[in-house]
C-alpha atoms as a PDB file:
ATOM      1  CA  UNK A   1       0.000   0.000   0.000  1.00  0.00           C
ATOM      2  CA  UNK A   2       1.383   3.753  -1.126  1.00  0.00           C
ATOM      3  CA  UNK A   3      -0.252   5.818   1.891  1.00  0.00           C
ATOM      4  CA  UNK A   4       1.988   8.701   0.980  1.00  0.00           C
ATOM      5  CA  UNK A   5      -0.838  10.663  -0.741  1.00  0.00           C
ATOM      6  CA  UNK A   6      -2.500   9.853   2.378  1.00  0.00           C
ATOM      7  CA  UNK A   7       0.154  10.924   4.724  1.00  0.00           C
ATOM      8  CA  UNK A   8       0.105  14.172   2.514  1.00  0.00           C
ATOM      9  CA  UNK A   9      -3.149  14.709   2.894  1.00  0.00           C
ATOM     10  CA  UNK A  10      -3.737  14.874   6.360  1.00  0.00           C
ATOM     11  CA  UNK A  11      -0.454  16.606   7.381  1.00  0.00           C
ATOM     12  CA  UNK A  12      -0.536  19.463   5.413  1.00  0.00           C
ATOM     13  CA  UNK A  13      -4.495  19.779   6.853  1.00  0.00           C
ATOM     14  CA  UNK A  14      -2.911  19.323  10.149  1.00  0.00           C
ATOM     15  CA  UNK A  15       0.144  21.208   9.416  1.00  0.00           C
ATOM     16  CA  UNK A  16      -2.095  24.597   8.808  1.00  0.00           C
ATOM     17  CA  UNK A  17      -4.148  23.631  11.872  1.00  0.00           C
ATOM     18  CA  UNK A  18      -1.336  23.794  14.392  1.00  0.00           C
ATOM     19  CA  UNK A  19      -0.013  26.767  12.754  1.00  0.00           C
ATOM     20  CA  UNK A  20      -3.491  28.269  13.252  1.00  0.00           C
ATOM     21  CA  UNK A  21      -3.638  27.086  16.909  1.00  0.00           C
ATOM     22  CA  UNK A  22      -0.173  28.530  18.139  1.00  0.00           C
ATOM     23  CA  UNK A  23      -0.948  31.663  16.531  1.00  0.00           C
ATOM     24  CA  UNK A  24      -4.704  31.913  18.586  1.00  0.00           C
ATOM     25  CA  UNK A  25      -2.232  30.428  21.650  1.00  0.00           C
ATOM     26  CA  UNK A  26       0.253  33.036  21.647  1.00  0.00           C
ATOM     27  CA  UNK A  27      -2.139  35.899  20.799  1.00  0.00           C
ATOM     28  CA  UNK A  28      -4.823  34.604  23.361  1.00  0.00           C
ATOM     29  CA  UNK A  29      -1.630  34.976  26.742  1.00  0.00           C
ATOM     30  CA  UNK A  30      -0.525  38.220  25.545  1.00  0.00           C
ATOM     31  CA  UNK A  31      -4.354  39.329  25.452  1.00  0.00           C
ATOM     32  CA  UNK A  32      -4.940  38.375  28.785  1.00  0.00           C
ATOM     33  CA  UNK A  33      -2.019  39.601  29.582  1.00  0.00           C
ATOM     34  CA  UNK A  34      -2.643  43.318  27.937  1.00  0.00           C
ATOM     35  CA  UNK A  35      -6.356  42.840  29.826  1.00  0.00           C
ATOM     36  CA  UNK A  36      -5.205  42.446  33.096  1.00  0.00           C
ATOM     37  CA  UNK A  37      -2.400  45.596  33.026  1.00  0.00           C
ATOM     38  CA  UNK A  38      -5.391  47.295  31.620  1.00  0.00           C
ATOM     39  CA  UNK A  39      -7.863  46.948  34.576  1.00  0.00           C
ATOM     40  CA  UNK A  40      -4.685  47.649  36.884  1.00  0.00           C
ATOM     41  CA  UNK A  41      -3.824  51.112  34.761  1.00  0.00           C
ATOM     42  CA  UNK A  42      -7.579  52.028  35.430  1.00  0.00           C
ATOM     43  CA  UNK A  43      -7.178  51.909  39.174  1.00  0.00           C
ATOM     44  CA  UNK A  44      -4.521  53.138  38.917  1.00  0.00           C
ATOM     45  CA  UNK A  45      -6.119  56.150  36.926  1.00  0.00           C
ATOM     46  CA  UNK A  46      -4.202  56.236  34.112  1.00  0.00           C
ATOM     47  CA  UNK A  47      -6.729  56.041  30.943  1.00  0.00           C
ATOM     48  CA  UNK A  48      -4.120  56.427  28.026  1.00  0.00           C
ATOM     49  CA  UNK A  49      -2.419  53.284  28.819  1.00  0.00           C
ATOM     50  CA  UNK A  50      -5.981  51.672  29.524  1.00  0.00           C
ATOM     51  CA  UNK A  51      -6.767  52.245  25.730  1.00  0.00           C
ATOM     52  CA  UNK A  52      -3.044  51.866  24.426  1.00  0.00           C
ATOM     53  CA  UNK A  53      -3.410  47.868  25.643  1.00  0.00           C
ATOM     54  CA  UNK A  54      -7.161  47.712  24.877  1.00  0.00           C
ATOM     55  CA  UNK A  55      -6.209  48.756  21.938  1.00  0.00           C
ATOM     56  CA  UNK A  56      -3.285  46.281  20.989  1.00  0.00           C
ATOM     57  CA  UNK A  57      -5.302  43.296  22.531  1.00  0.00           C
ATOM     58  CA  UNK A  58      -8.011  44.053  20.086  1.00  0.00           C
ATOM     59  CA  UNK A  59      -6.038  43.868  17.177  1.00  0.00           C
ATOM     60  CA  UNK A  60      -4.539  40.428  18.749  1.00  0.00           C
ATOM     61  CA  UNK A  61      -8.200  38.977  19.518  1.00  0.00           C
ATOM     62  CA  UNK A  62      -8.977  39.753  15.534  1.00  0.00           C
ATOM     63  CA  UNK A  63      -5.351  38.385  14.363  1.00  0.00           C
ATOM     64  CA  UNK A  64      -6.565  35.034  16.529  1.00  0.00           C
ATOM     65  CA  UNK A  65     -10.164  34.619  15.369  1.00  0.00           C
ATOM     66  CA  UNK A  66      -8.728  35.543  11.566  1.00  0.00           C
ATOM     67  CA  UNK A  67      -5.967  32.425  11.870  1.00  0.00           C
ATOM     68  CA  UNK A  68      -8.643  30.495  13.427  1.00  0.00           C
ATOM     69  CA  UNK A  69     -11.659  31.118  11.032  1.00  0.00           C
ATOM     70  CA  UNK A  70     -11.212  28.016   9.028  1.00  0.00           C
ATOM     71  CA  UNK A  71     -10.324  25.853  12.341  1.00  0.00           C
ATOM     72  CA  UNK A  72     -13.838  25.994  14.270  1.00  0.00           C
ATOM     73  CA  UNK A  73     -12.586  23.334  16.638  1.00  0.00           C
ATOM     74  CA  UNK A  74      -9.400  24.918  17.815  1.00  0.00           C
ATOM     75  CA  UNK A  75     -11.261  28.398  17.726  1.00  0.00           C
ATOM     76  CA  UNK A  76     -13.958  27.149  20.649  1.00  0.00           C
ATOM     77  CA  UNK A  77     -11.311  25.150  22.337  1.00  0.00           C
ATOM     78  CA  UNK A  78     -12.042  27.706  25.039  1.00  0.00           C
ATOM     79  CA  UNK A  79      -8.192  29.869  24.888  1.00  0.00           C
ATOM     80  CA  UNK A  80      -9.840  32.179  22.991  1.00  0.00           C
ATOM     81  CA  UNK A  81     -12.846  32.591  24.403  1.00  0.00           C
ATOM     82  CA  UNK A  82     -10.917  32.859  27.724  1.00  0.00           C
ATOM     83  CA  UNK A  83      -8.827  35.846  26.014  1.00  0.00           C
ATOM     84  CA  UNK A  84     -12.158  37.338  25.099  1.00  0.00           C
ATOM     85  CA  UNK A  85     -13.768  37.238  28.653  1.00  0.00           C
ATOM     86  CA  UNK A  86     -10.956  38.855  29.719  1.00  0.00           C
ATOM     87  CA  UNK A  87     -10.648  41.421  27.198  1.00  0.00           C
ATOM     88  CA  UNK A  88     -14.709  42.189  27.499  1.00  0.00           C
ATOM     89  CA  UNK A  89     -14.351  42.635  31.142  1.00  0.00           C
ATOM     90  CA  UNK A  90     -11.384  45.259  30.732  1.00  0.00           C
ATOM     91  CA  UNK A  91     -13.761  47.170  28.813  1.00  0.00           C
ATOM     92  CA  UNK A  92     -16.305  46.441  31.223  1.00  0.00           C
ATOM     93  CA  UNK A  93     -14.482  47.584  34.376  1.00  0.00           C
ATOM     94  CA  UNK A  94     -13.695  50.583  32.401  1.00  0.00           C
ATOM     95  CA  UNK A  95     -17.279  51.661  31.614  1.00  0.00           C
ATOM     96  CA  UNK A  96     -19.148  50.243  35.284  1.00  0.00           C
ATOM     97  CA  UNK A  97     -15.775  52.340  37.277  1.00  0.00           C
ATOM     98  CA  UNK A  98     -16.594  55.323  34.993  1.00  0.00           C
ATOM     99  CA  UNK A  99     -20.519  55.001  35.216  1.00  0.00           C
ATOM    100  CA  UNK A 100     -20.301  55.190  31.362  1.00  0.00           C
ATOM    101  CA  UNK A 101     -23.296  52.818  29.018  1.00  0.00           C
ATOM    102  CA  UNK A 102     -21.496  49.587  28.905  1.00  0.00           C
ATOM    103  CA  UNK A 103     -20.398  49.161  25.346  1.00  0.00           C
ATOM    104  CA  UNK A 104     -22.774  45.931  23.298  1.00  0.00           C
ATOM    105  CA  UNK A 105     -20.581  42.806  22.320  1.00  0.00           C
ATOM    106  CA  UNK A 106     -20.545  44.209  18.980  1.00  0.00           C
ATOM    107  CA  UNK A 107     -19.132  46.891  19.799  1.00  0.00           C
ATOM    108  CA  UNK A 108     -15.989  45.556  21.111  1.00  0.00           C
ATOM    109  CA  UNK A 109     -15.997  42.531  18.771  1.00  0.00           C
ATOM    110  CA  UNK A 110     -16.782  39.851  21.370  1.00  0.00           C
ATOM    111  CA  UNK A 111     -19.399  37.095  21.019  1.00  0.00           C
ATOM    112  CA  UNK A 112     -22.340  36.738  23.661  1.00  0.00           C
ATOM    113  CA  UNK A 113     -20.673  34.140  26.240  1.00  0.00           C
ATOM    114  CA  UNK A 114     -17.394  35.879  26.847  1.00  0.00           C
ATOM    115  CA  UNK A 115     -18.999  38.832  27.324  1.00  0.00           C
ATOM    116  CA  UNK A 116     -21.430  37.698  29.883  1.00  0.00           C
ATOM    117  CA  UNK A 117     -18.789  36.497  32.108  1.00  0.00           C
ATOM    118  CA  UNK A 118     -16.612  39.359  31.717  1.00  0.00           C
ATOM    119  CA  UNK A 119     -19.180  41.665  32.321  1.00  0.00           C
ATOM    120  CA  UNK A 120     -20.131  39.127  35.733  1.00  0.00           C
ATOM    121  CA  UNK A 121     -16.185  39.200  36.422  1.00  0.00           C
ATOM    122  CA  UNK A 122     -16.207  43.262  36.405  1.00  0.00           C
ATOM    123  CA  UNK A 123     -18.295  42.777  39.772  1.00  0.00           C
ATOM    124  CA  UNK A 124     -15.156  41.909  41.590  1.00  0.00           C
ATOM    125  CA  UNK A 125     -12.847  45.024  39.970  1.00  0.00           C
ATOM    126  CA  UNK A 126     -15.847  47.477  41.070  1.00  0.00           C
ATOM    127  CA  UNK A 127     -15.789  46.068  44.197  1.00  0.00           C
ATOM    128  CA  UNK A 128     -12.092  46.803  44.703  1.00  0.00           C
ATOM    129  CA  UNK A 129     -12.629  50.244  43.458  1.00  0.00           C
ATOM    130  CA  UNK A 130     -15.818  50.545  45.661  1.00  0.00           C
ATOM    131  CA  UNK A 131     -13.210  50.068  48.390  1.00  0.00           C
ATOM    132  CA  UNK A 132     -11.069  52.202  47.491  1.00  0.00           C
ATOM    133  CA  UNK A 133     -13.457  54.940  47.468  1.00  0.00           C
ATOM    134  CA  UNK A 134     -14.236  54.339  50.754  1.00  0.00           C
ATOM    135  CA  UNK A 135     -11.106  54.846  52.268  1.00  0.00           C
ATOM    136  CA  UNK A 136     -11.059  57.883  50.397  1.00  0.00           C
ATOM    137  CA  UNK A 137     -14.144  59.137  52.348  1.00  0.00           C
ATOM    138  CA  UNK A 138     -15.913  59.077  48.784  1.00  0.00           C
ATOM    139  CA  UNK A 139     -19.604  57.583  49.887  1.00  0.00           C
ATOM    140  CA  UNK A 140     -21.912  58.886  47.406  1.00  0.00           C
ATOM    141  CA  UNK A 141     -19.507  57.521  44.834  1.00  0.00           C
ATOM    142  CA  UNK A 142     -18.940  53.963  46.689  1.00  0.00           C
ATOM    143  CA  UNK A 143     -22.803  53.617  46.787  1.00  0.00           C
ATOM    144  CA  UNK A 144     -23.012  54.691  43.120  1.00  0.00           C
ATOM    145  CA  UNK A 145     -20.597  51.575  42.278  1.00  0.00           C
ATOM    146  CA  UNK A 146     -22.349  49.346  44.344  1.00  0.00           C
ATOM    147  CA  UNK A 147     -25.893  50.092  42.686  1.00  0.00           C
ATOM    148  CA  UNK A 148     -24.129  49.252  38.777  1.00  0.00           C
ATOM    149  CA  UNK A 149     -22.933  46.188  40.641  1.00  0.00           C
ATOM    150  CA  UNK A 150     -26.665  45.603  41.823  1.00  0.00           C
ATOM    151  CA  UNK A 151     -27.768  46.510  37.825  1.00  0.00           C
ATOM    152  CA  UNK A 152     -25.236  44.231  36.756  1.00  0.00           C
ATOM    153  CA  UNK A 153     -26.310  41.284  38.694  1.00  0.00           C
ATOM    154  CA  UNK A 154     -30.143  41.484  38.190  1.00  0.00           C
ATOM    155  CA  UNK A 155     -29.276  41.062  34.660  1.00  0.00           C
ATOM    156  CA  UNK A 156     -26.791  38.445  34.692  1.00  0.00           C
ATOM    157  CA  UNK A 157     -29.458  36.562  36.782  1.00  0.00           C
ATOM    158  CA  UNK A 158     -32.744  37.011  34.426  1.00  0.00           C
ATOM    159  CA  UNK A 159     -30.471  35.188  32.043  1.00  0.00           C
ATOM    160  CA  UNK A 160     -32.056  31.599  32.833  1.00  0.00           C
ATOM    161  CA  UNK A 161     -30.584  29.699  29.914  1.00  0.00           C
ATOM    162  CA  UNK A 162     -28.749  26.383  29.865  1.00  0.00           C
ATOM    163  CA  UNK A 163     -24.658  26.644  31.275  1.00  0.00           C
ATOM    164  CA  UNK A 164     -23.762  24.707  27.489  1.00  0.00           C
ATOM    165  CA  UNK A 165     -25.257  27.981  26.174  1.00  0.00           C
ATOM    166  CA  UNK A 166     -23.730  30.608  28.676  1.00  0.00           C
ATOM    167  CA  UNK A 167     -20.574  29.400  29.162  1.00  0.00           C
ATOM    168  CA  UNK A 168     -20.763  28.420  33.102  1.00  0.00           C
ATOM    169  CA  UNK A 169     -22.568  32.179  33.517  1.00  0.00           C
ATOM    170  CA  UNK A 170     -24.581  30.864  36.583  1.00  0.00           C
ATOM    171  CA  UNK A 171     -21.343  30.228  38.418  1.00  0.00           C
ATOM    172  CA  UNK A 172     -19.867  33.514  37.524  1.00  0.00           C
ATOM    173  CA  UNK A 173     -23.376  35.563  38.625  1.00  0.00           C
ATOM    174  CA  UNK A 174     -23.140  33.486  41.784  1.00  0.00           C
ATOM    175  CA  UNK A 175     -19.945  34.439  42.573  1.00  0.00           C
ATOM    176  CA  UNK A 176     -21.207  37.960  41.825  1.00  0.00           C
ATOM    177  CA  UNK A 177     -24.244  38.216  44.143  1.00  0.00           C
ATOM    178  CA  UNK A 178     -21.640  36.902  47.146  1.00  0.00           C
ATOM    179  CA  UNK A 179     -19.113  40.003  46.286  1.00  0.00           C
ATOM    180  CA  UNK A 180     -22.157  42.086  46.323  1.00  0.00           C
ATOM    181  CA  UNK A 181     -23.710  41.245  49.574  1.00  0.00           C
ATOM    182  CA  UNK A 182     -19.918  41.352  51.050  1.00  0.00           C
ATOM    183  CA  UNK A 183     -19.420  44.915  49.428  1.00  0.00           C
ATOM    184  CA  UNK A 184     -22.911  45.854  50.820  1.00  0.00           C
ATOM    185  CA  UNK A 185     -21.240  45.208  54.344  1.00  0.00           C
ATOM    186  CA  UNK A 186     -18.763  47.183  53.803  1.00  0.00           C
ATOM    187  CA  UNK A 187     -20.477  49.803  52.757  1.00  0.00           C
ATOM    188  CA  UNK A 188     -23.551  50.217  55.527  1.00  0.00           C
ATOM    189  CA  UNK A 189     -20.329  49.515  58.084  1.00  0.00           C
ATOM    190  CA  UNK A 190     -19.012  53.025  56.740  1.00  0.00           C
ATOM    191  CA  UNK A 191     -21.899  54.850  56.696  1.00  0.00           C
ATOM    192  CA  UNK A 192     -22.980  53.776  60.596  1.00  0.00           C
ATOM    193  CA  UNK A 193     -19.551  54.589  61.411  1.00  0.00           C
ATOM    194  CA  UNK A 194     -19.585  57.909  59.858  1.00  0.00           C
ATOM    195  CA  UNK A 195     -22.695  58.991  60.635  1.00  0.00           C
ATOM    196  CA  UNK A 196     -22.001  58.346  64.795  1.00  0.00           C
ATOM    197  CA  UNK A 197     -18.471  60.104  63.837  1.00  0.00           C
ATOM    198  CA  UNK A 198     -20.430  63.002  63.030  1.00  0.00           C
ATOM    199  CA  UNK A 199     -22.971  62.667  66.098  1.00  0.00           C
ATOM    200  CA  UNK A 200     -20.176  62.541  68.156  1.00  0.00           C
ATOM    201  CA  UNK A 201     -18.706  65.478  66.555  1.00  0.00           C
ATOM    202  CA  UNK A 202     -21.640  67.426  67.038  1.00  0.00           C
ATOM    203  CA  UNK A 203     -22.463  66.477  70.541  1.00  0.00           C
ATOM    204  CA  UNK A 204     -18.698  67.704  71.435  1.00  0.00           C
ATOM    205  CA  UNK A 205     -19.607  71.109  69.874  1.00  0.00           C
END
């Protein structure tokens, strides 16, 4: 038997397939990568590096899904979609710390799923910046961020569809609600403890 057409065949399919994969490999790490320094420049407040790596991770999410386009089963292997998540919730963090509309999957060239649980993931960053206002004394603006967490949560949990369809969303808006009711803690603890600093401060006058 001659199975070198054969063997010809199938690595050179192969061949481009692996090529494809490493490419949507390598892109995928440095986009989570570029995410990540991206949510840490925005508490950091520091908005033109925020879109300088926003920027280059979007042009790396495109270069992956383009190599990928002909590969369908390397493409929802799940790197990628991990990349996206984490590039959607950069965005996300972005527009729920700034009290901005949050920007539609479209819109940022991410499909449904990733989105979802980047936009449930976003809860924790605005918790960490809710936080942070409070030790800066900011309450009005700590119980601003904890109603968009609120918003974000009632949606994430009208979304009753099957986990296959979602991604594992009902895990992600569980872990949500608990940050919530934890930052809601934090939050009333401030404001009794402000409000009998200021009782006590009048009293003493």
């Amino acid at each position: 038997m001659d199975l070198r057409p054969l063997s010809e065949t199938v690595r050179a399919v192969l061949n481009d397939k692996y090529r494809a994969r490493e490419t949507g490999l390598t892109n995928s790490r440095k986009i989570i990568r570029h995410s990540a320094n991206a949510i840490r420049a925005y508490h950091r407040g520091e908005p033109d590096t925020v879109d300088r790596l926003l920027g280059e991770a979007a042009a790396l999410l495109t270069e992956a899904e383009e190599a990928l386009a002909d590969h369908p089963d390397v493409l929802h292997a799940g790197f990628v979609a991990d990349a996206a998540k984490e590039y959607a919730e950069a965005h996300l963090t972005r527009a729920l710390g700034d009290g901005t509309p949050l920007p539609l999957p479209a819109e940022i060239g991410v499909a449904v799923a990733p989105y979802l649980k980047g936009l449930g993931e976003a809860v924790g960053e605005m918790r960490r910046r809710m936080l942070d206002l409070l030790r800066a004394g900011d309450l009005a603006a700590a119980e601003a961020t904890l109603a968009r967490m609120n918003t974000v949560h009632e949606l994430l949990a009208d979304l009753d569809y099957p986990d296959g369809m979602t991604g594992g969303l009902r895990r992600t808006t569980d872990v949500a609600r608990s940050l919530i009711e934890r930052s809601r803690a934090d939050l009333t603890t401030t404001v009794v403890q402000e409000r009998l600093r200021r009782t006590l401060e009048t009293g003493g006058a």
